[in-house]
C-alpha atoms as a PDB file:
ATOM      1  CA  UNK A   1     -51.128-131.317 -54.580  1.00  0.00           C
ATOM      2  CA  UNK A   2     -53.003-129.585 -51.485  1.00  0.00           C
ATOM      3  CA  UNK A   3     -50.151-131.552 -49.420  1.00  0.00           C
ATOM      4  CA  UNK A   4     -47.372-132.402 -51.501  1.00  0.00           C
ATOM      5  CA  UNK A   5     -45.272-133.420 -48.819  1.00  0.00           C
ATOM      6  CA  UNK A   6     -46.692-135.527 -46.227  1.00  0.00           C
ATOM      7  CA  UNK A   7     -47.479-133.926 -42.833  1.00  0.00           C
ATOM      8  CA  UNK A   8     -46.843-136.633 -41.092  1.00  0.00           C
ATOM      9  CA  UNK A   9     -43.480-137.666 -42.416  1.00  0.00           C
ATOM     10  CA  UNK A  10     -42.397-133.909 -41.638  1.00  0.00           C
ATOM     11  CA  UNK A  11     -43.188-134.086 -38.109  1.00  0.00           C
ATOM     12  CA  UNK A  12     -41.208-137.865 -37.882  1.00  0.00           C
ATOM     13  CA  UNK A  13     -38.079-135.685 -39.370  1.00  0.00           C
ATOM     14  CA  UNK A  14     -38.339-133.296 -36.845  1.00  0.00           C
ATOM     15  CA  UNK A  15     -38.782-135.083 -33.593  1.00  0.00           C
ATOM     16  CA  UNK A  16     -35.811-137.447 -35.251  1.00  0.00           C
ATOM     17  CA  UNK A  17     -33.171-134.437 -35.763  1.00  0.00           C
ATOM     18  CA  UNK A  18     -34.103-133.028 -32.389  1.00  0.00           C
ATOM     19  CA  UNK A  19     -33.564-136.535 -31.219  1.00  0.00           C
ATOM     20  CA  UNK A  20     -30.132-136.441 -32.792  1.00  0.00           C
ATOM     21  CA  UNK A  21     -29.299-133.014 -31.986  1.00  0.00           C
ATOM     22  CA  UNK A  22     -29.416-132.152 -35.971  1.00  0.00           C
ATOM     23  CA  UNK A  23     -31.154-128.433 -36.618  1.00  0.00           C
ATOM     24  CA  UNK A  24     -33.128-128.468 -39.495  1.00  0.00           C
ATOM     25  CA  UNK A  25     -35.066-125.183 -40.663  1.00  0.00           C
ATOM     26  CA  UNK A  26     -38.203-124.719 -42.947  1.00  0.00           C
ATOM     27  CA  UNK A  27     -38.854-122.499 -45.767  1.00  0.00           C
ATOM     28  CA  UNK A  28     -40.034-122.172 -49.408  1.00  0.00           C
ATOM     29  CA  UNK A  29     -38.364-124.308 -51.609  1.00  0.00           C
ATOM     30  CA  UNK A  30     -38.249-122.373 -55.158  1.00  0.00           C
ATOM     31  CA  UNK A  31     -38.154-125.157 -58.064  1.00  0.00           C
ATOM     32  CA  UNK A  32     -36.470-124.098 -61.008  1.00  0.00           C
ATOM     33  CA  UNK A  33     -35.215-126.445 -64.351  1.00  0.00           C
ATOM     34  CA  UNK A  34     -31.591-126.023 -64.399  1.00  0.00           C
ATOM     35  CA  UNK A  35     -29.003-126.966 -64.613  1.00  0.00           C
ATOM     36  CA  UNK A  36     -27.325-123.642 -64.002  1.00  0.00           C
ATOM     37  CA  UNK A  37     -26.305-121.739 -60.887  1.00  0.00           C
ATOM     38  CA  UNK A  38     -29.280-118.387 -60.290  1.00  0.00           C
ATOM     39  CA  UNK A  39     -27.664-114.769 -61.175  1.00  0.00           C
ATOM     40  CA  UNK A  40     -27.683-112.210 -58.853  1.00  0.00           C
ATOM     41  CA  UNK A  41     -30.811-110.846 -59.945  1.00  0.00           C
ATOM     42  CA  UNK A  42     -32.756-114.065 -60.213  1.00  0.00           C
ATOM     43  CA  UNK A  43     -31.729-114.663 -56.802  1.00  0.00           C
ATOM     44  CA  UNK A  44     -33.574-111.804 -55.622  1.00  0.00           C
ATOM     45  CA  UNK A  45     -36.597-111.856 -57.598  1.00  0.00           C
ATOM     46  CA  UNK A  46     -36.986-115.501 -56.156  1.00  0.00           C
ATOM     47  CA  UNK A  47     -36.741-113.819 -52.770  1.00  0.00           C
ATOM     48  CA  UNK A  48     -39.129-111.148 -53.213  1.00  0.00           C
ATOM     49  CA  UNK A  49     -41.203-114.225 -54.398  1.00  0.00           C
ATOM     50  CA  UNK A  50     -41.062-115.648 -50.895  1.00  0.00           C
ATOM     51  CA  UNK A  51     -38.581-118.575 -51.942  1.00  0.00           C
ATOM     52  CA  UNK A  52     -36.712-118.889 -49.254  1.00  0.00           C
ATOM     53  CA  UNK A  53     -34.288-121.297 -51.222  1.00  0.00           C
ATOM     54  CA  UNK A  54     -33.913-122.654 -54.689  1.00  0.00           C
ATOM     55  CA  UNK A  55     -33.325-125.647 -56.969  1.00  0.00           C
ATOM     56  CA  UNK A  56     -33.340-127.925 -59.837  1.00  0.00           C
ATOM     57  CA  UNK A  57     -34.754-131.096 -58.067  1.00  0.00           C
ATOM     58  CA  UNK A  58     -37.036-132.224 -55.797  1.00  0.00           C
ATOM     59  CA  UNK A  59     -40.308-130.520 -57.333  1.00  0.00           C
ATOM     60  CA  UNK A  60     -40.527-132.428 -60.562  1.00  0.00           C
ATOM     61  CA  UNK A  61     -39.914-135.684 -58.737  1.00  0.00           C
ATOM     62  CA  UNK A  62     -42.605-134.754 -56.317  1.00  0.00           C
ATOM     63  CA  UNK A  63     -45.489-133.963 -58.482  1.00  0.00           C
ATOM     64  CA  UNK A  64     -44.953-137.339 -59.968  1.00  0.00           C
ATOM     65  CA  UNK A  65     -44.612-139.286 -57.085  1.00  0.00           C
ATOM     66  CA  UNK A  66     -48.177-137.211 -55.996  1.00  0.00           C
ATOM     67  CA  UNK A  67     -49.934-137.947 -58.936  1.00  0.00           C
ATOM     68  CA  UNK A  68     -48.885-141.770 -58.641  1.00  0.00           C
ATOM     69  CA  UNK A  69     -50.387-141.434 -55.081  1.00  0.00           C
ATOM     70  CA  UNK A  70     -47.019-142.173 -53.419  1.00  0.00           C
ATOM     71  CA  UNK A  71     -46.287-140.507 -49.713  1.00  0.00           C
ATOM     72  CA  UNK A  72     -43.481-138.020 -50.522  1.00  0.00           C
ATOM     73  CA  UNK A  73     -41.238-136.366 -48.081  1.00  0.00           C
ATOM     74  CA  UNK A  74     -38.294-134.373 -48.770  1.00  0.00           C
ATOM     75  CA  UNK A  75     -35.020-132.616 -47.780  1.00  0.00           C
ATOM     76  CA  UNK A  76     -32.626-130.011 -49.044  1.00  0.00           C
ATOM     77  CA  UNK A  77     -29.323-128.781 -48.031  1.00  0.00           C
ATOM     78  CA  UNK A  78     -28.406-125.398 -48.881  1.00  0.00           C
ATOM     79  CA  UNK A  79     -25.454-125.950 -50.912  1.00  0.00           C
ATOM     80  CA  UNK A  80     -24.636-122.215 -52.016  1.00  0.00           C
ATOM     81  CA  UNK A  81     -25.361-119.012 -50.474  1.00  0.00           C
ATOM     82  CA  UNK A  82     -26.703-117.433 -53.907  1.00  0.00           C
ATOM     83  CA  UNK A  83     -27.084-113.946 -52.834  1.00  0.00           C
ATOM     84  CA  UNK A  84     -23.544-112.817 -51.314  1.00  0.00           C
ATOM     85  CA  UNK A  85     -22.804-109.291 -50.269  1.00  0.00           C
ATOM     86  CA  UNK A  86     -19.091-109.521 -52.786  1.00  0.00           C
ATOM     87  CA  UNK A  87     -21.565-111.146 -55.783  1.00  0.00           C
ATOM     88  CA  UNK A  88     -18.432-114.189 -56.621  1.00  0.00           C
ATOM     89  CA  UNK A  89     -19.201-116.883 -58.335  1.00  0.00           C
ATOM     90  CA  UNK A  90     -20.092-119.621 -56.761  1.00  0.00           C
ATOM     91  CA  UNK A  91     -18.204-122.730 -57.674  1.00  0.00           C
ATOM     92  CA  UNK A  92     -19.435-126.001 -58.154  1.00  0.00           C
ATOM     93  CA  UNK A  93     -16.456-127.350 -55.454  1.00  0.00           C
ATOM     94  CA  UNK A  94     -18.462-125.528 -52.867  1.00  0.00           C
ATOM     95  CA  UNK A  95     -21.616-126.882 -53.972  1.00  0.00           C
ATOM     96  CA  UNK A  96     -20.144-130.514 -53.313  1.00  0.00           C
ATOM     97  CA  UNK A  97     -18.303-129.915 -50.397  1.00  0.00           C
ATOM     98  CA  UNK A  98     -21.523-128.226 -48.738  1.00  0.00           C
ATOM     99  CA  UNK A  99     -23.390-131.268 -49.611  1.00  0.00           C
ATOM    100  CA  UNK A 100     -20.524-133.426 -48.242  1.00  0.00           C
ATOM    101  CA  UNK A 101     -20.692-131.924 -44.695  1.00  0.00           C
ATOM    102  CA  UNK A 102     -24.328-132.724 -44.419  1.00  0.00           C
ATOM    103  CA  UNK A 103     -24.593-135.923 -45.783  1.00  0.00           C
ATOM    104  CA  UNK A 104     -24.058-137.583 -42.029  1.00  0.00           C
ATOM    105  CA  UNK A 105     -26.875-135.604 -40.982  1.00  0.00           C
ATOM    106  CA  UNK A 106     -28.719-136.330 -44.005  1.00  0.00           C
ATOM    107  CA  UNK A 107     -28.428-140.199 -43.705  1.00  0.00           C
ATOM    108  CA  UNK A 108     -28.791-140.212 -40.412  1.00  0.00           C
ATOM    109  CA  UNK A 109     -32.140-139.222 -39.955  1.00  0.00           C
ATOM    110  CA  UNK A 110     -33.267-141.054 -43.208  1.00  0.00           C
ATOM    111  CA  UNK A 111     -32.266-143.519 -41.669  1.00  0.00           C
ATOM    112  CA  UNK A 112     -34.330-143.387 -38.132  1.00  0.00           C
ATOM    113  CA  UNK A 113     -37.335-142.607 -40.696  1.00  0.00           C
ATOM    114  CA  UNK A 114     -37.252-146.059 -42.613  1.00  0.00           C
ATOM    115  CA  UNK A 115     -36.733-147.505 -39.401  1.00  0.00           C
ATOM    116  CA  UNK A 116     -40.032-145.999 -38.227  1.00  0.00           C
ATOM    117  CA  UNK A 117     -41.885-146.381 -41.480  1.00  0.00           C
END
């Protein structure tokens, strides 16, 4: 678990975005079970943590496909802006319409990295 996602593959996502003019942006990703939406406050401890974003999937999935000895790679949209300045809810309509607008991008360079795989 040194390199749980593959170096490799995250360089192939990048030149492919910049190819497509798609801006991607790194950070922490903050695993947690779910499924609920973070309060307020758990938002910020995760952020004093140095998660830089959080969510129920991806990690679990990972550590499996690791210990199977699969190449993983991995991308997240950020779906909800969890600590706002007016603390409202967040609904779950803005979760799925947040992951509908990047689902072109999303696809997109998925698929320019089977092509190259």
């Amino acid at each position: 678990m040194s390199e749980p996602y593959k170096k490799e593959f995250i360089q192939k996502a990048r030149n492919i975005a910049k190819k497509l003019g798609i801006v991607l942006r790194e950070g922490v990703y903050y695993g947690v079970t779910g499924p609920t939406y973070e309060t307020h406050a758990e938002y910020k401890l995760i952020h004093a943590l140095g998660g830089d974003a959080v969510g129920m999937s991806t990690v679990q999935e990972c550590i499996v496909a690791n210990h199977m000895g699969l190449p993983v790679f991995a991308m997240s949209v950020i779906t909800d802006i969890g600590i706002r300045e007016d603390e409202t809810r967040i609904t779950h309509e803005e979760v799925l319409q947040a992951a509908r607008q990047a689902e072109p991008s999303f696809a997109a360079i998925f698929r320019e990295m089977v092509a190259e795989i």
